[in-house]
C-alpha atoms as a PDB file:
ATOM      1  CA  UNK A   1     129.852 124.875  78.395  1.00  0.00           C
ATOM      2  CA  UNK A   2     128.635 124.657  81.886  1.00  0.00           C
ATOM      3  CA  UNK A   3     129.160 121.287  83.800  1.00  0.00           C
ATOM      4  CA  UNK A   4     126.675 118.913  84.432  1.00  0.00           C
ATOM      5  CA  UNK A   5     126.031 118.436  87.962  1.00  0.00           C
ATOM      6  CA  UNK A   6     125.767 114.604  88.996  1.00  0.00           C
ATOM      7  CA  UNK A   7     124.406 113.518  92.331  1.00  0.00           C
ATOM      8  CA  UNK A   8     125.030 109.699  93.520  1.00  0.00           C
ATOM      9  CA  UNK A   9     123.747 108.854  96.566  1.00  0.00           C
ATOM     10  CA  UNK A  10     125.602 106.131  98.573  1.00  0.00           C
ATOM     11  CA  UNK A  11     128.609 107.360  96.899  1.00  0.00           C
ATOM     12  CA  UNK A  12     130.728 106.768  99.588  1.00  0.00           C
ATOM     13  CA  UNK A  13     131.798 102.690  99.291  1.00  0.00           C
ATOM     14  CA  UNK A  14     130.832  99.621  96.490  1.00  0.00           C
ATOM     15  CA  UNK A  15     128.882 100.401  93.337  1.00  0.00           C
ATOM     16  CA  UNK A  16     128.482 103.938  94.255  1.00  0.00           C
ATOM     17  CA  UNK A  17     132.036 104.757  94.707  1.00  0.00           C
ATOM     18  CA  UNK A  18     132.621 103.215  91.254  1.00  0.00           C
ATOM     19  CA  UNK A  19     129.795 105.214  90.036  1.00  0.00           C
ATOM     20  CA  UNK A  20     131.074 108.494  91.664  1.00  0.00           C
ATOM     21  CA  UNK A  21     134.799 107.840  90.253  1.00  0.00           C
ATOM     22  CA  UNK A  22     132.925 107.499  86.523  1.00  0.00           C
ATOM     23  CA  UNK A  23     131.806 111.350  86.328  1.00  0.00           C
ATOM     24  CA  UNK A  24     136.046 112.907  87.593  1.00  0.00           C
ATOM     25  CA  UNK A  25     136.484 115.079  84.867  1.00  0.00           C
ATOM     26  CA  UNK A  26     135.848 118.544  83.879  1.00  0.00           C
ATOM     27  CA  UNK A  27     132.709 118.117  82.297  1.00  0.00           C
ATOM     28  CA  UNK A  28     131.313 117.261  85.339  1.00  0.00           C
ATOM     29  CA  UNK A  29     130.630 118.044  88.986  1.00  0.00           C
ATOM     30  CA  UNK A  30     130.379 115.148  91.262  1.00  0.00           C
ATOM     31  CA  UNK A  31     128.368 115.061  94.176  1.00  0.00           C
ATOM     32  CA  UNK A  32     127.991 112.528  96.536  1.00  0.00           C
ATOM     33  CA  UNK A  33     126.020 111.295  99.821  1.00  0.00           C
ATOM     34  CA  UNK A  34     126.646 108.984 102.678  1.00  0.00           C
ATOM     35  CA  UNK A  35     124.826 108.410 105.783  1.00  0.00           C
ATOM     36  CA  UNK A  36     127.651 109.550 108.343  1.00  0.00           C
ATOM     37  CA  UNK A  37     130.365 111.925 108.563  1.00  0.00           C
ATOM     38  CA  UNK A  38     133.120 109.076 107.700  1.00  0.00           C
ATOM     39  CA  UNK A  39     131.492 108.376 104.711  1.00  0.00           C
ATOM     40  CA  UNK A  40     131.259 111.572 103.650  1.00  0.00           C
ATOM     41  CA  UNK A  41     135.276 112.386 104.539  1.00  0.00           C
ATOM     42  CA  UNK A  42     135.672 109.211 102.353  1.00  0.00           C
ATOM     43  CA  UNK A  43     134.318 110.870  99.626  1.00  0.00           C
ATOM     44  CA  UNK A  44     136.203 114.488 100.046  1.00  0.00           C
ATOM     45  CA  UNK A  45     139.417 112.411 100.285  1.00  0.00           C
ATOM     46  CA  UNK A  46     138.716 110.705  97.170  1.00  0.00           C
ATOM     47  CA  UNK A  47     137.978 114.114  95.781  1.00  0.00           C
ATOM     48  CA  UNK A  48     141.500 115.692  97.097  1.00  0.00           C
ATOM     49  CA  UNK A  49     143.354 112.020  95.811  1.00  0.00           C
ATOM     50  CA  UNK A  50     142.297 112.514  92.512  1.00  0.00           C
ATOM     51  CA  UNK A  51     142.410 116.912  92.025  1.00  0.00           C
ATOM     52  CA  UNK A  52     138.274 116.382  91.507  1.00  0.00           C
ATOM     53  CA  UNK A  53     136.437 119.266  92.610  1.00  0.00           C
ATOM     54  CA  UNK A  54     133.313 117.912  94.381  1.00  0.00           C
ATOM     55  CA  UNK A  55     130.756 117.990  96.685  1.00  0.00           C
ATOM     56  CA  UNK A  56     129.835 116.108  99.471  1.00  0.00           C
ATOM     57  CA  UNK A  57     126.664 115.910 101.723  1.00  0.00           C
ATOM     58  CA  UNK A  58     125.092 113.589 104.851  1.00  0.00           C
ATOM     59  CA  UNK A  59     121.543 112.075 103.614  1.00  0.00           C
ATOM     60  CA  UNK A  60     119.522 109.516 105.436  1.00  0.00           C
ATOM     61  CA  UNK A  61     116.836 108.398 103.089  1.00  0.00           C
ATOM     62  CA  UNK A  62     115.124 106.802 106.172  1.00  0.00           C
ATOM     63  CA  UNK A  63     115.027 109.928 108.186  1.00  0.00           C
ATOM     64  CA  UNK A  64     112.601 112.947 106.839  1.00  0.00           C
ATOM     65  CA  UNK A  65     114.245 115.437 108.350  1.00  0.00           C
ATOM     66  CA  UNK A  66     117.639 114.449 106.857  1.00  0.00           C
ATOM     67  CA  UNK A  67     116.207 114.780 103.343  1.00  0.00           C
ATOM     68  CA  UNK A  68     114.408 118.352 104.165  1.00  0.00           C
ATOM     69  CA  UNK A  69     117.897 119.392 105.351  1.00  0.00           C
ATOM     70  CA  UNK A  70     119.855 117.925 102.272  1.00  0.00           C
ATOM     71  CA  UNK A  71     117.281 119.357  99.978  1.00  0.00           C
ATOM     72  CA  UNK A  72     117.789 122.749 101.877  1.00  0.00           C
ATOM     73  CA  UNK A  73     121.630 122.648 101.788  1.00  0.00           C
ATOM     74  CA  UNK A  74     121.519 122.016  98.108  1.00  0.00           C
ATOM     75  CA  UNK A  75     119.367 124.639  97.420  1.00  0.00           C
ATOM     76  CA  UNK A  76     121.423 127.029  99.506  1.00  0.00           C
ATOM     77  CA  UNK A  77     124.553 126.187  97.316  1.00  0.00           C
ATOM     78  CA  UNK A  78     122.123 126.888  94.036  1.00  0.00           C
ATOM     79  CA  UNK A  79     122.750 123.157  93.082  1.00  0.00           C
ATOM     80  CA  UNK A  80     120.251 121.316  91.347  1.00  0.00           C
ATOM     81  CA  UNK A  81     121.267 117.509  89.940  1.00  0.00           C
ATOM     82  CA  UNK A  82     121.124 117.080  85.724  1.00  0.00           C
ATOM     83  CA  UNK A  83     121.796 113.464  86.393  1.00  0.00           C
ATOM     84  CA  UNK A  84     120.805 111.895  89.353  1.00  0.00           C
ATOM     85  CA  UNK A  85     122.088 108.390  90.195  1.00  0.00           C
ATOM     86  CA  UNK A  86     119.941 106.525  92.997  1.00  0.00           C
ATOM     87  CA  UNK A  87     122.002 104.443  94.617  1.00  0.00           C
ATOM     88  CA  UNK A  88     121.925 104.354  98.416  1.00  0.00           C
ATOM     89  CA  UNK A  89     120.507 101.330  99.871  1.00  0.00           C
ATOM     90  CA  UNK A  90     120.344  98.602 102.966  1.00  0.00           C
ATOM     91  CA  UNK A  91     119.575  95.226 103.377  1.00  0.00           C
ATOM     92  CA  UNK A  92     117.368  93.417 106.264  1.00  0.00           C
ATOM     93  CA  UNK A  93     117.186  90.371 105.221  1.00  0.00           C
ATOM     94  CA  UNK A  94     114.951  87.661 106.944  1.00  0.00           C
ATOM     95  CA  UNK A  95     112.013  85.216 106.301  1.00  0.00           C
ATOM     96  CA  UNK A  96     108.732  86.267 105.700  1.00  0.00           C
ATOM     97  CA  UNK A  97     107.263  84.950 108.678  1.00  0.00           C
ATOM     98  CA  UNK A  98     109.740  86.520 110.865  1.00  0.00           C
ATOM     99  CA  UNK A  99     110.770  89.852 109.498  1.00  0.00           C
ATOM    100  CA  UNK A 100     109.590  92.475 111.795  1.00  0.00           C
ATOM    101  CA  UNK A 101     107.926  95.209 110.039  1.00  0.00           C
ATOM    102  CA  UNK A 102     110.343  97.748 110.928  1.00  0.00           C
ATOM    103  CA  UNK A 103     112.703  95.996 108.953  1.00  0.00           C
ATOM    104  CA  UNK A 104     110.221  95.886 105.903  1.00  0.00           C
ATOM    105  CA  UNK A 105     109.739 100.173 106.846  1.00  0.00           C
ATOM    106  CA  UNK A 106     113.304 100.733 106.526  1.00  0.00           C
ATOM    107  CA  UNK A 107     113.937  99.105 103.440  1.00  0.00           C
ATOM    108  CA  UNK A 108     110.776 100.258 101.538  1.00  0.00           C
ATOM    109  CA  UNK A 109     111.562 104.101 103.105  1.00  0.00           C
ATOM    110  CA  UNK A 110     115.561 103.686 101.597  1.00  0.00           C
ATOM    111  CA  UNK A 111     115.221 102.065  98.451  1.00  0.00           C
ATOM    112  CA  UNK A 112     111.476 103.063  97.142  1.00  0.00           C
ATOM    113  CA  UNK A 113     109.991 106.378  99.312  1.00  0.00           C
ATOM    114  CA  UNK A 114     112.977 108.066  99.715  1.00  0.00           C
ATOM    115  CA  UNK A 115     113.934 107.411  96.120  1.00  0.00           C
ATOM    116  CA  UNK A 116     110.652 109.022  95.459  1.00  0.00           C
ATOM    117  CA  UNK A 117     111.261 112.043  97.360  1.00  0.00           C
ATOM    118  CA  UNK A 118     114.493 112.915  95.197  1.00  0.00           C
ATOM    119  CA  UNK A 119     113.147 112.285  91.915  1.00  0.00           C
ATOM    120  CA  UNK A 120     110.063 114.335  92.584  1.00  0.00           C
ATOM    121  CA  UNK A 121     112.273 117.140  94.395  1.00  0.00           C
ATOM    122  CA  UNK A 122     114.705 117.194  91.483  1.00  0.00           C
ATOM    123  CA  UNK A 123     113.009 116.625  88.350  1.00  0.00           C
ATOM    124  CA  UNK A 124     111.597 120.200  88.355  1.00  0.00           C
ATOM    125  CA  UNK A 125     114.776 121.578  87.733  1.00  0.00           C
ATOM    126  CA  UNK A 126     115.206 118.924  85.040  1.00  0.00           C
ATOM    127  CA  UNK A 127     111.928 119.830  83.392  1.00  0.00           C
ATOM    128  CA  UNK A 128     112.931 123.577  83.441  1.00  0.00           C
ATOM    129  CA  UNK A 129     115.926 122.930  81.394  1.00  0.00           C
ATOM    130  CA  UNK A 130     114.361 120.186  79.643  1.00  0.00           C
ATOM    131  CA  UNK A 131     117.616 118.066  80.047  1.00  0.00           C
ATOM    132  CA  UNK A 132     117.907 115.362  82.897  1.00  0.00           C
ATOM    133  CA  UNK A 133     119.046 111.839  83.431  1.00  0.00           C
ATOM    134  CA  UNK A 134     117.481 109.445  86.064  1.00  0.00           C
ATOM    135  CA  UNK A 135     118.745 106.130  87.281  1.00  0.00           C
ATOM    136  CA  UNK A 136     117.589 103.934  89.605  1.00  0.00           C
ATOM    137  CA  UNK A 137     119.953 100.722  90.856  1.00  0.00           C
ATOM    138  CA  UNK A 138     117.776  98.534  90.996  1.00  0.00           C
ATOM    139  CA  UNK A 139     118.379  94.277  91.112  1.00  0.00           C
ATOM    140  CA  UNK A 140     118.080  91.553  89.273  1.00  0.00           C
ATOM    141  CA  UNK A 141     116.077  90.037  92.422  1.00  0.00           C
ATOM    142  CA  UNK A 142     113.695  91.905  91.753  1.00  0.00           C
ATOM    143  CA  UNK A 143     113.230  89.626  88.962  1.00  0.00           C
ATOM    144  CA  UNK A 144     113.569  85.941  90.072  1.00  0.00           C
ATOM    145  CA  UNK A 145     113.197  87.008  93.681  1.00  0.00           C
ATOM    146  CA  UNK A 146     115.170  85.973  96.557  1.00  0.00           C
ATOM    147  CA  UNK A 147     114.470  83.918  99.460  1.00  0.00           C
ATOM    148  CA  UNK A 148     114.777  86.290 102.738  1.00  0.00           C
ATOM    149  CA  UNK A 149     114.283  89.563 101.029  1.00  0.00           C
ATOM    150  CA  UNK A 150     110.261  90.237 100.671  1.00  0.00           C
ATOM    151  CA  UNK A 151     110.975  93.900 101.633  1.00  0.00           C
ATOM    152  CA  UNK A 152     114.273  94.309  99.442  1.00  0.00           C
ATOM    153  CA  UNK A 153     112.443  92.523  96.208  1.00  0.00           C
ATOM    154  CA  UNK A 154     109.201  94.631  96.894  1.00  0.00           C
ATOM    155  CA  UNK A 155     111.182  97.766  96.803  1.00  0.00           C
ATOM    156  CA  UNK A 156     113.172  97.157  94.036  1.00  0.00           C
ATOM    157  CA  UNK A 157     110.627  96.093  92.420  1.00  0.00           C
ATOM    158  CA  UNK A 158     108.483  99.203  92.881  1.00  0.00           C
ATOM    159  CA  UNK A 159     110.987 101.710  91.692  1.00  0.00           C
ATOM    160  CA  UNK A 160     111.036  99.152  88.227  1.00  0.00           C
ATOM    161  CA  UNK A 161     107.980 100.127  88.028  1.00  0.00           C
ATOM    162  CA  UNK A 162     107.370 104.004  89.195  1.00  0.00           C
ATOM    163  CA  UNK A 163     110.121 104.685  86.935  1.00  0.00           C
ATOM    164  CA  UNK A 164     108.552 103.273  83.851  1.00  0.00           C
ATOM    165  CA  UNK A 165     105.632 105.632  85.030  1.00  0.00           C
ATOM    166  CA  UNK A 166     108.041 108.741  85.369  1.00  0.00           C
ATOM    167  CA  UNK A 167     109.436 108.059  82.144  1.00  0.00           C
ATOM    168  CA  UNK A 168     106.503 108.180  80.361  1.00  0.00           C
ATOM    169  CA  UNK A 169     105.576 111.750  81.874  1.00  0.00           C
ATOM    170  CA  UNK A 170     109.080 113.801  81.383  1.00  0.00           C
ATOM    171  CA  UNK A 171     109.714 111.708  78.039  1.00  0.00           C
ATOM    172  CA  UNK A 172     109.074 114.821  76.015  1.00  0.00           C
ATOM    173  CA  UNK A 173     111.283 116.891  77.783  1.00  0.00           C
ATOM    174  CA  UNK A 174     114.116 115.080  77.217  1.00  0.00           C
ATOM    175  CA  UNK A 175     114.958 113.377  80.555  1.00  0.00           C
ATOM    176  CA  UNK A 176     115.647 109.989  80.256  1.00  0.00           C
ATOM    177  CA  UNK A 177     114.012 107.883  83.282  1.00  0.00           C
ATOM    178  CA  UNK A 178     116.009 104.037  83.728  1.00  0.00           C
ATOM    179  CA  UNK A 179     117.048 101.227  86.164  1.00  0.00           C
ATOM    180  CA  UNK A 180     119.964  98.981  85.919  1.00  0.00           C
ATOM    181  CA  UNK A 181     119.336  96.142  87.952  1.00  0.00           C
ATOM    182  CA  UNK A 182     122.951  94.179  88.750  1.00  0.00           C
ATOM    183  CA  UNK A 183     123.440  90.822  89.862  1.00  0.00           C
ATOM    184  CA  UNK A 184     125.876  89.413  92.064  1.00  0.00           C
ATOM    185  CA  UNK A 185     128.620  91.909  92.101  1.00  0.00           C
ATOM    186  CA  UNK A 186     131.497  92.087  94.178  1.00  0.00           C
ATOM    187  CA  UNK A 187     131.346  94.191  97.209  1.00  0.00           C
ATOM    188  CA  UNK A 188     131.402  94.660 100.945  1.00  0.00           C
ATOM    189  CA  UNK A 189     127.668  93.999 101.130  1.00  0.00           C
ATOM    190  CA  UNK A 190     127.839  90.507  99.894  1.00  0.00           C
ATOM    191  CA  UNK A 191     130.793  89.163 101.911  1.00  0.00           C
ATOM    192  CA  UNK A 192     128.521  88.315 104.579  1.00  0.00           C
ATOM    193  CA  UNK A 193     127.410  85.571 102.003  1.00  0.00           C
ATOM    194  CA  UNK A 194     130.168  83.779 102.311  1.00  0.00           C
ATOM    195  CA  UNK A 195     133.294  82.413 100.171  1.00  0.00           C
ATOM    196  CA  UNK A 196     131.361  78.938  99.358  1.00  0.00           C
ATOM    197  CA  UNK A 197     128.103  80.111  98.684  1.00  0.00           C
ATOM    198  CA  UNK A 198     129.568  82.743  96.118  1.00  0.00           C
ATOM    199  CA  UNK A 199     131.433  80.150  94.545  1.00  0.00           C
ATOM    200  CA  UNK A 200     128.356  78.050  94.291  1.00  0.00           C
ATOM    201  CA  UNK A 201     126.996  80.987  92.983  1.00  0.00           C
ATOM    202  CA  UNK A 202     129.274  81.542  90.399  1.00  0.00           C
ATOM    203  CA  UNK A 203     129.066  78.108  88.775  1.00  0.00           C
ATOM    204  CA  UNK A 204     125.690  79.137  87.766  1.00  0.00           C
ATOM    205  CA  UNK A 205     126.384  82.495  86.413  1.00  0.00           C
ATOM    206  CA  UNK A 206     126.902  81.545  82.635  1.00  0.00           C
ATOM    207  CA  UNK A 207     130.208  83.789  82.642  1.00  0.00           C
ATOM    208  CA  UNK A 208     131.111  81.482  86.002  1.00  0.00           C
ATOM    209  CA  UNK A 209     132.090  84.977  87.617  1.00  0.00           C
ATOM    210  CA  UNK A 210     130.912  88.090  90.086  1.00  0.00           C
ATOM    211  CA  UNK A 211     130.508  91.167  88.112  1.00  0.00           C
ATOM    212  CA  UNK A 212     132.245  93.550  89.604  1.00  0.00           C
ATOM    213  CA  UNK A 213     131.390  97.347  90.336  1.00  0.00           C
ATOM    214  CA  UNK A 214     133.408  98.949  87.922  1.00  0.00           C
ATOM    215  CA  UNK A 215     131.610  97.080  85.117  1.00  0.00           C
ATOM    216  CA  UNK A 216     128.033  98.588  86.416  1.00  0.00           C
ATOM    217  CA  UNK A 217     129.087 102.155  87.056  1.00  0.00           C
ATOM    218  CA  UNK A 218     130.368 101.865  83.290  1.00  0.00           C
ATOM    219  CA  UNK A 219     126.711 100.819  82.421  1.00  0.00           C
ATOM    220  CA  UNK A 220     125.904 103.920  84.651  1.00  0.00           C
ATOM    221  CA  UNK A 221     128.116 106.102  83.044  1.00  0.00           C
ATOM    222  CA  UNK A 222     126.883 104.870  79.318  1.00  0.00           C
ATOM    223  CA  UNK A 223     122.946 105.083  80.585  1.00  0.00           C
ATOM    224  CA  UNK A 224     123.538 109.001  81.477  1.00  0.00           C
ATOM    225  CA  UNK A 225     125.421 109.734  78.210  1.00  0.00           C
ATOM    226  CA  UNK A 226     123.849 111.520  75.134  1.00  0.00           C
ATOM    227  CA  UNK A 227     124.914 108.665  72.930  1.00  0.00           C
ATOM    228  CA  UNK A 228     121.760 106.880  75.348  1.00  0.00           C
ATOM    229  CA  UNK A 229     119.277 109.382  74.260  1.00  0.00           C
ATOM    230  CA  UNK A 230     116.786 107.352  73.028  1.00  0.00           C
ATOM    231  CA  UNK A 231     116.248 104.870  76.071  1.00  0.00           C
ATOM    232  CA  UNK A 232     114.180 105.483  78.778  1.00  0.00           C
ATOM    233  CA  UNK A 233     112.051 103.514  80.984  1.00  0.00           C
ATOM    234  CA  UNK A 234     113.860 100.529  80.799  1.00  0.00           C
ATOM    235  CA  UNK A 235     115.689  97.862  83.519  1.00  0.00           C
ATOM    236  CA  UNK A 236     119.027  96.966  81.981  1.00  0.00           C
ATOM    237  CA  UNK A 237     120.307  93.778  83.793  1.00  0.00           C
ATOM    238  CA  UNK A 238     123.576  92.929  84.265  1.00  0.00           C
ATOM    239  CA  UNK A 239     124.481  89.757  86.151  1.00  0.00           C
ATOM    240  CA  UNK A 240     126.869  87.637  84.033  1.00  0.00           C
ATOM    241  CA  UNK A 241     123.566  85.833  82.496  1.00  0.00           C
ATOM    242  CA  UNK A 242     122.169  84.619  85.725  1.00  0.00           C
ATOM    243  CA  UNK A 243     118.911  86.404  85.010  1.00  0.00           C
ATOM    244  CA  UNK A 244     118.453  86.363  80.504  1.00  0.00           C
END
């Protein structure tokens, strides 16, 4: 039985590195991205800790030519994802009124047109062996919205929605097309938030608790699994009840 290759992008730190831990075993290669050589040494070390063999490359979804290069490198080492896991993303957050629109660029270019450019890149290969997983972290903001984030909502948002669209076209080849959409989890990327506003925070999560990233690249791991073989083009939350 030949492995399954599995691509996470952002693989090198939070969510990602949880979801990248979920596929270390020998049914599966690994393969992860990060934006700079430390990340990707991160993820190589992880590889050598654990006696996982795995791949690691350097992707910028915001930069073109980093994605022509990345698709050329994988193509060179005759790699082509059965489950890919989109998971790289940034925050800019601001007020409408005074978010520049290079900060709404970047964040629509990282989390919805570069997000585009691997799905349509990859699901070829899927369609040719009429097998494939897709998932798409989304967020549960892109639900009841967020004050500050017009650009990270909208993008969110719009990969909810061009997945349900993707889904519906590979359906009948077998590749399953889904978004989880988390809540509050705990990770780097929300520290900034601060230890009083989480706690306020958590008083109105029914469970009165973060999720944390282990629990979502579970969900991940479930989502990519034949067992899941009849859902596609859905957003599974999971955020402790905030958003029901």
């Amino acid at each position: 039985m030949s492995l399954k290759k599995v691509l996470i992008t952002g693989a090198s730190r939070g969510i990602g590195q949880s979801i990248i831990k979920q596929f270390y075993s020998k049914e599966f290669l690994p393969i992860g991205t990060a934006t700079s050589e430390e990340g990707i040494n991160k993820i190589l070390e992880s590889f050598s800790n654990s006696n996982v063999k795995g791949k690691a490359y350097q992707l910028d979804l915001n930069k073109n030519e980093s994605i022509v290069n990345f698709f050329e490198e994988l193509k060179s080492d005759d790699i082509n994802p059965d489950i890919l896991v989109n998971n790289a993303g940034i925050t800019k957050d601001n007020l409408m009124l005074r978010m520049s629109e290079q900060d709404w660029n970047d964040v629509i270019n990282i989390h919805l047109t570069g997000q585009f450019k691997l799905m349509k890149n990859f699901v070829r290969g899927m369609l040719k062996n009429r097998w494939g997983r897709i998932i798409n972290i989304s967020s549960a903001a892109a639900a009841i919205g967020n004050k500050g984030q017009a650009n990270y909502v909208a993008a969110k948002a719009g990969i909810e929605a061009m997945s349900k669209s993707l889904a519906r076209e590979v359906g009948s080849k077998n590749i399953c097309v889904n978004c989880i959409a988390p809540g509050f989890i705990e990770t780097d990327m929300i520290e900034s938030l601060g230890k009083d506003y989480l706690n306020e925070i958590s008083s109105e999560i029914p469970l009165q608790r973060l999720g944390n990233a282990e629990e979502v690249a579970s969900l991940v791991k479930f989502i990519s699994s034949d067992e899941a073989s009849y859902i596609t083009g859905q957003t599974i939350h999971i955020n402790g009840g905030l958003y029901m």
